[in-house]
N, C-alpha and C. Protein backbone atom coordinates (compact mmCIF):
# COMPACT_ATOMS: atom_id res chain seq x y z
N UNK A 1 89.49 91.96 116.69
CA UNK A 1 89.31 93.09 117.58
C UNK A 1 88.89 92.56 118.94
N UNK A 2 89.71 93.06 120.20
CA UNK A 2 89.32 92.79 121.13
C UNK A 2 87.45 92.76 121.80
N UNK A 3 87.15 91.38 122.21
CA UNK A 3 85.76 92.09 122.32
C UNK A 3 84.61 91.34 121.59
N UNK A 4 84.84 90.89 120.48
CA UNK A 4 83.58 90.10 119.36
C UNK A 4 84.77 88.93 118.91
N UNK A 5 83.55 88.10 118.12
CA UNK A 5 84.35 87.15 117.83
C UNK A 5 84.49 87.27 116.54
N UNK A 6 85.16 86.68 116.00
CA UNK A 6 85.27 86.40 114.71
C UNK A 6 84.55 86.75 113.64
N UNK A 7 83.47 85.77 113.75
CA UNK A 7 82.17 85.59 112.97
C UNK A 7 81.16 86.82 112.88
N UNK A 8 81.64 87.88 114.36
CA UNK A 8 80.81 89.01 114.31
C UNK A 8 81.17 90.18 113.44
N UNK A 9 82.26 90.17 112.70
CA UNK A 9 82.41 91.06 112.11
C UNK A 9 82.98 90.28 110.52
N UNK A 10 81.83 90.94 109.56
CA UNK A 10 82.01 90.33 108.18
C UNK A 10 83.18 90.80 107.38
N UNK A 11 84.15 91.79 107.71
CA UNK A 11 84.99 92.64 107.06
C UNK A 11 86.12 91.89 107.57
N UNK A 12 86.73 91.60 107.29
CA UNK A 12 88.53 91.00 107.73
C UNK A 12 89.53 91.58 107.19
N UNK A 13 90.98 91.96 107.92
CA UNK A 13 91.74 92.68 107.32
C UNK A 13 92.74 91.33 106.64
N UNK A 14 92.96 91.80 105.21
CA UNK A 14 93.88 91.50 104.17
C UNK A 14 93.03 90.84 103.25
N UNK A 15 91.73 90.65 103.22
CA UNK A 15 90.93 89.62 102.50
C UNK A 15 90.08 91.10 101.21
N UNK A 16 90.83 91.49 100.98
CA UNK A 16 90.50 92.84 100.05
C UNK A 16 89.52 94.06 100.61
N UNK A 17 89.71 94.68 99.68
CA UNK A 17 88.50 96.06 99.75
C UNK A 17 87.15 95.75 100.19
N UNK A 18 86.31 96.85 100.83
CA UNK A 18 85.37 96.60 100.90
C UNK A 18 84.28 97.49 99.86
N UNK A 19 83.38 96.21 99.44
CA UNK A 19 82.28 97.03 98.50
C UNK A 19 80.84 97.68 99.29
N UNK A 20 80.25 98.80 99.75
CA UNK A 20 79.32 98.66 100.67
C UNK A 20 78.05 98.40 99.91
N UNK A 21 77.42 97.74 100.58
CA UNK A 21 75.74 97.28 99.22
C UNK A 21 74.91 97.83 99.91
N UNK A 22 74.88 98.67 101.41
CA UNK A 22 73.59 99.27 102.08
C UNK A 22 74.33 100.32 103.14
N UNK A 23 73.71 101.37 103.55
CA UNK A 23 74.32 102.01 104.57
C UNK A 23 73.02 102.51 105.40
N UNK A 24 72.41 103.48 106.40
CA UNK A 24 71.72 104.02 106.69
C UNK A 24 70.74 105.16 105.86
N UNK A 25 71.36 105.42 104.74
CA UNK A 25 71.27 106.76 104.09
C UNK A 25 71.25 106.36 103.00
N UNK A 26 72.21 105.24 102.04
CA UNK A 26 72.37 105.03 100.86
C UNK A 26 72.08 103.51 100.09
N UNK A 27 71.95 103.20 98.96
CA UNK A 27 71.87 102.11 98.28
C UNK A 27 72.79 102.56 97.11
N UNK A 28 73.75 101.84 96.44
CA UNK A 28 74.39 102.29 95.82
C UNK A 28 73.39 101.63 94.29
N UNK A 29 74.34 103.15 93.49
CA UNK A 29 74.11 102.52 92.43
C UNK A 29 74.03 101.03 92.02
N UNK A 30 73.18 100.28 91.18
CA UNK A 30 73.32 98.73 91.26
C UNK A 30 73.87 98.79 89.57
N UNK A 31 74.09 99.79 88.84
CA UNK A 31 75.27 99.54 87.74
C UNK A 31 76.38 99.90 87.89
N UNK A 32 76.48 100.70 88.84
CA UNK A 32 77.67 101.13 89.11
C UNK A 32 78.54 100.33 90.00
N UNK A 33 77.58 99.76 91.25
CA UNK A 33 78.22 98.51 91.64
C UNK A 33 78.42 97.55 91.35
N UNK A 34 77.68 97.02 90.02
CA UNK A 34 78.12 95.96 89.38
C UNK A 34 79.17 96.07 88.16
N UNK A 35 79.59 97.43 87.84
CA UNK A 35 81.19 97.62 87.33
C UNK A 35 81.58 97.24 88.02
N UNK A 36 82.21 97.50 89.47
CA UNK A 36 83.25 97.67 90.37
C UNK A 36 83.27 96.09 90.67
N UNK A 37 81.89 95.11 90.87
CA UNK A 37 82.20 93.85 90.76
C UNK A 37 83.32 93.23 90.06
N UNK A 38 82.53 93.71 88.70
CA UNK A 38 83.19 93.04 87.23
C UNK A 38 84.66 93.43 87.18
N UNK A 39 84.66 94.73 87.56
CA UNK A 39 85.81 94.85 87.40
C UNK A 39 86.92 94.99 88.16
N UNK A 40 86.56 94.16 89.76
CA UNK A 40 87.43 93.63 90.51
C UNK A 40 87.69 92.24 90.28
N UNK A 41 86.58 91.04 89.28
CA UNK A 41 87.06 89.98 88.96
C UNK A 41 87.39 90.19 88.13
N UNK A 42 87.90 90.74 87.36
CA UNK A 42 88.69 91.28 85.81
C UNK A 42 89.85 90.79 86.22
N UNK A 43 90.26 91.97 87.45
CA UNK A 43 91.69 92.27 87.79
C UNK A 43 92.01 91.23 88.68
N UNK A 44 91.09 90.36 89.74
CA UNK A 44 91.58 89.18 90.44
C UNK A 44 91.64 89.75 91.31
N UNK A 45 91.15 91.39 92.13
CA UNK A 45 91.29 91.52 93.30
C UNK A 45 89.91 90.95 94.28
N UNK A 46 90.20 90.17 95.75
CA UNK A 46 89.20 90.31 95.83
C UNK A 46 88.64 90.91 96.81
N UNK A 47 87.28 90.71 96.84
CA UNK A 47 86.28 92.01 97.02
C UNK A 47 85.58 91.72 98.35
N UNK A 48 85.00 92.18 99.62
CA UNK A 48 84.45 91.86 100.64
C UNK A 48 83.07 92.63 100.37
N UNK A 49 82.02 92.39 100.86
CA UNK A 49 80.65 93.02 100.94
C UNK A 49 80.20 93.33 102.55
N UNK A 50 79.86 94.74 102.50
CA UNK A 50 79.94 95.22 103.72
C UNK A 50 78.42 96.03 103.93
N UNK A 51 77.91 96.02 104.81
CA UNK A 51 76.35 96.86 104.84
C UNK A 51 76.77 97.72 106.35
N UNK A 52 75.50 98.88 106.79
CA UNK A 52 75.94 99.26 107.58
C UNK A 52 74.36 99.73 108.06
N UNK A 53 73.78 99.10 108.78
CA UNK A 53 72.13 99.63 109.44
C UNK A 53 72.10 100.85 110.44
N UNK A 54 73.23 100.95 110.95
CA UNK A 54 73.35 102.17 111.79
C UNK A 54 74.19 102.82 111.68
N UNK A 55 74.85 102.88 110.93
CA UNK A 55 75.57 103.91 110.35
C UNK A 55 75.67 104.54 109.02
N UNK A 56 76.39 105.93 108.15
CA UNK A 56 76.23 105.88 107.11
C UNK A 56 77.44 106.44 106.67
N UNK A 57 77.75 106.64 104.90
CA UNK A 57 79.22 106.98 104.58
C UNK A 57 78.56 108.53 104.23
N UNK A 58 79.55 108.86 103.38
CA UNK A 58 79.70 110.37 102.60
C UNK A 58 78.82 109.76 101.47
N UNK A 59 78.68 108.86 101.19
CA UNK A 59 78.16 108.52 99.70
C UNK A 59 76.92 108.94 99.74
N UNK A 60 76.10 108.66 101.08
CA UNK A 60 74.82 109.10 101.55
C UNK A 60 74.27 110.49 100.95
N UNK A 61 75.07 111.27 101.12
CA UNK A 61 74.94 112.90 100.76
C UNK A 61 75.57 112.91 99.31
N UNK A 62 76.24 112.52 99.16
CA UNK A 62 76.70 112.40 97.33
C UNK A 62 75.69 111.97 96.34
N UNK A 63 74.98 110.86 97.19
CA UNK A 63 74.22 110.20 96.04
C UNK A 63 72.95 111.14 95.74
N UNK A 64 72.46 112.10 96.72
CA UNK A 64 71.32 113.01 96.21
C UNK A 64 71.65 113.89 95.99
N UNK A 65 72.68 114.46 95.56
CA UNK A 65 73.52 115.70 95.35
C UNK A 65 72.71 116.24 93.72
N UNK A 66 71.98 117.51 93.70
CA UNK A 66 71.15 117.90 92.64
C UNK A 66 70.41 116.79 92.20
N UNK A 67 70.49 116.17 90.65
CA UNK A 67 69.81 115.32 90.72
C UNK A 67 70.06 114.11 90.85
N UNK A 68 70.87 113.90 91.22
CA UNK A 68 71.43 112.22 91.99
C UNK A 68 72.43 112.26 91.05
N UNK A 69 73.38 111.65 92.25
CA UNK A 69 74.79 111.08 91.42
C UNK A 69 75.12 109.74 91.44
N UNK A 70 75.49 108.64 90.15
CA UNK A 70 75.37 107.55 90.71
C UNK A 70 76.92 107.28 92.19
N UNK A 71 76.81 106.61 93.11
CA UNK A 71 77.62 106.18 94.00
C UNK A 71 78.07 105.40 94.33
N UNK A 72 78.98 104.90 94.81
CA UNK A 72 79.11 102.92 95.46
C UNK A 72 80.46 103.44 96.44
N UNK A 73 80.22 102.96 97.33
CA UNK A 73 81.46 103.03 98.05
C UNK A 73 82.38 101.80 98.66
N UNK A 74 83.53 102.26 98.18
CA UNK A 74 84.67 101.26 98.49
C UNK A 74 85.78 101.55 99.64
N UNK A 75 85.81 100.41 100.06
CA UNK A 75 86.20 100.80 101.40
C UNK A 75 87.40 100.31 101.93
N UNK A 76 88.39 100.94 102.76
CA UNK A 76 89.67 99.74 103.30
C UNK A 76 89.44 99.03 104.55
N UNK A 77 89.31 97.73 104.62
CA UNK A 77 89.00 97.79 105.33
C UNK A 77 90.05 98.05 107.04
N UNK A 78 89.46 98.42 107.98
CA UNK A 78 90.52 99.20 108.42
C UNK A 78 90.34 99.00 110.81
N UNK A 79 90.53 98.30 111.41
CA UNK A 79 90.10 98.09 112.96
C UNK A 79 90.28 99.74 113.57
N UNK A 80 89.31 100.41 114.28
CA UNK A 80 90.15 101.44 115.27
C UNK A 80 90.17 102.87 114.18
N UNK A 81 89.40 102.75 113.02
CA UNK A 81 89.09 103.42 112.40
C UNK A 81 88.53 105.10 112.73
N UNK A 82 88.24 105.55 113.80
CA UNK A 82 87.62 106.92 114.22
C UNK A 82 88.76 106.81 115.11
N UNK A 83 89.78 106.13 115.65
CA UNK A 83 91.07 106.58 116.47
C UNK A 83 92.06 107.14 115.62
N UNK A 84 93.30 107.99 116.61
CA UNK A 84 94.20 108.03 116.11
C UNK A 84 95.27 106.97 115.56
N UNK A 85 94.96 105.63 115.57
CA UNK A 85 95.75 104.99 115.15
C UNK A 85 95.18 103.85 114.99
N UNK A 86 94.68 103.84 113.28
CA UNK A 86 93.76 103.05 112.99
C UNK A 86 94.89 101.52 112.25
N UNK A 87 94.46 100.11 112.06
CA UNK A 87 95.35 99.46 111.86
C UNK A 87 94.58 98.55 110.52
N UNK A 88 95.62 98.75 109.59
CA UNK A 88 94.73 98.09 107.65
C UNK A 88 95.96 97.29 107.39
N UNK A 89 95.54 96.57 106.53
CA UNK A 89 96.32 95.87 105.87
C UNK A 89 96.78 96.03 104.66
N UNK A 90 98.04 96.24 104.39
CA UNK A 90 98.95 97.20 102.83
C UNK A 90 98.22 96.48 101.82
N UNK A 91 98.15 95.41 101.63
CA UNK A 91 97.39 94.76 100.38
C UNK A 91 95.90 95.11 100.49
N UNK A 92 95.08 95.52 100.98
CA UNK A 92 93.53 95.79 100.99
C UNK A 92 93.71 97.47 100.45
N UNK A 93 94.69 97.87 100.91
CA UNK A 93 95.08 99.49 100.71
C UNK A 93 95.42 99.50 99.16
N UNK A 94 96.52 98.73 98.74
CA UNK A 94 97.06 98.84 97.26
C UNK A 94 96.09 97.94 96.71
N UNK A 95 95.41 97.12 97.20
CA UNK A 95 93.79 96.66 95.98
C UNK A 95 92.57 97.72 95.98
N UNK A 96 92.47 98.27 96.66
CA UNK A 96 91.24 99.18 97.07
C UNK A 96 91.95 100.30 95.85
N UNK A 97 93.05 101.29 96.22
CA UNK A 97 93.72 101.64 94.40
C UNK A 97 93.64 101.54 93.52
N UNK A 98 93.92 99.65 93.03
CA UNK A 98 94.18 99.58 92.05
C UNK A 98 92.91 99.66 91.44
N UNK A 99 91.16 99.34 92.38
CA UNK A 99 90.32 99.32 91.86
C UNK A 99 89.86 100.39 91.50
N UNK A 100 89.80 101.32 92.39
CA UNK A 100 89.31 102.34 92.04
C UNK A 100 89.88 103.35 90.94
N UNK A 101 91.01 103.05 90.89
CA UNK A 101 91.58 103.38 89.31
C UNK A 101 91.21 102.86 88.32
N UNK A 102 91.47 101.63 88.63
CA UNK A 102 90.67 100.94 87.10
C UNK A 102 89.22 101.41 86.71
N UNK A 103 88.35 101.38 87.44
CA UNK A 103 86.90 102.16 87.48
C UNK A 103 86.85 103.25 86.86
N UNK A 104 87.20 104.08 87.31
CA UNK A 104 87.59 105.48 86.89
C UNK A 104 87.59 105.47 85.38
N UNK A 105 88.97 104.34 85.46
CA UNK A 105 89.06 104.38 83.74
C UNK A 105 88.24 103.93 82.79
N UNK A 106 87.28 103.49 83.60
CA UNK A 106 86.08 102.78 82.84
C UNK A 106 84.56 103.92 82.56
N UNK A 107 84.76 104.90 83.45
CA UNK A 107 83.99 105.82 83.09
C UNK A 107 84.07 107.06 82.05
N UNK A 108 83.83 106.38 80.83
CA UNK A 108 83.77 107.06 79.49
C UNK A 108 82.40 107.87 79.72
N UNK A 109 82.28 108.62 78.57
CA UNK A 109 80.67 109.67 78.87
C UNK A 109 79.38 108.33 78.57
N UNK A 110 79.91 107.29 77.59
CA UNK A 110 78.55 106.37 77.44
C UNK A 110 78.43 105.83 78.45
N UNK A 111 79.16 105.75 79.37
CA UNK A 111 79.27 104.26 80.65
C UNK A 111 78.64 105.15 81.56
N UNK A 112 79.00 106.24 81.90
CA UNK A 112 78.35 107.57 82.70
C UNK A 112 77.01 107.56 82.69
N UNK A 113 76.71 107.90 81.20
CA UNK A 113 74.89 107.95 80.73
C UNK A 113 73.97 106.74 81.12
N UNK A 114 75.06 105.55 80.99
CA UNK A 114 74.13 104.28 81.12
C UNK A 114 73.84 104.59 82.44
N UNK A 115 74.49 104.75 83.37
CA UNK A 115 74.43 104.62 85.16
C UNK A 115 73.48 104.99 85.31
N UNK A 116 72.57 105.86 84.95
CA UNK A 116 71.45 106.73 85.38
C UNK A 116 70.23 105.82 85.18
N UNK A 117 70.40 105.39 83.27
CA UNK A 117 68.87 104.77 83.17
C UNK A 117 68.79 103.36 83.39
């Protein structure tokens, strides 16, 4: 991105999804994010780690929703993102998918129950 260097921004496009581990508002679940670990080295996609001190996602408001929902948010990573013409990379897009499908499928009612305690 025009502007910073390299090193200033930890997210790179094509180097996979992003997992967020902190935002302004949220901490994600830490079983729930450690499925989405496991089960992005399952599948061989890989995974970027992203935090955010001044800013926050939707997960923020999800995660206290009644009595808490567990959350983790995954992310594409994506330059120009609040413009009309934001620019990602097709493979971070079709891994960020395939994970979050696979996940999904991993949430049976026992895997659900565990998240909480």
């Amino acid at each position: 991105m025009p502007g910073i260097e390299p090193e200033e921004s930890g997210i790179k496009l094509g180097k996979g999804p992003s997992l967020l581990v902190y935002d302004a508002r949220m901490i994600p679940n830490l079983k729930l994010r450690d499925l989405a670990i496991e089960t992005a080295q399952q599948l061989g996609i890989p995974l970027q780690f992203s935090a955010m001190e001044g800013g926050a996602t939707d997960g923020g408001m999800i995660h206290i929703h009644a009595e808490g929902v567990p959350a983790v948010v995954i992310g594409v990573p994506t330059r120009h993102i609040h413009s009309h013409a934001g620019i990602m990379h097709r493979d971070d897009y079709d891994n960020a998918l395939k994970l979050v499908v696979a996940l999904i499928k991993k949430l049976d009612q026992a895997t659900v129950r565990g998240l909480a305690g």
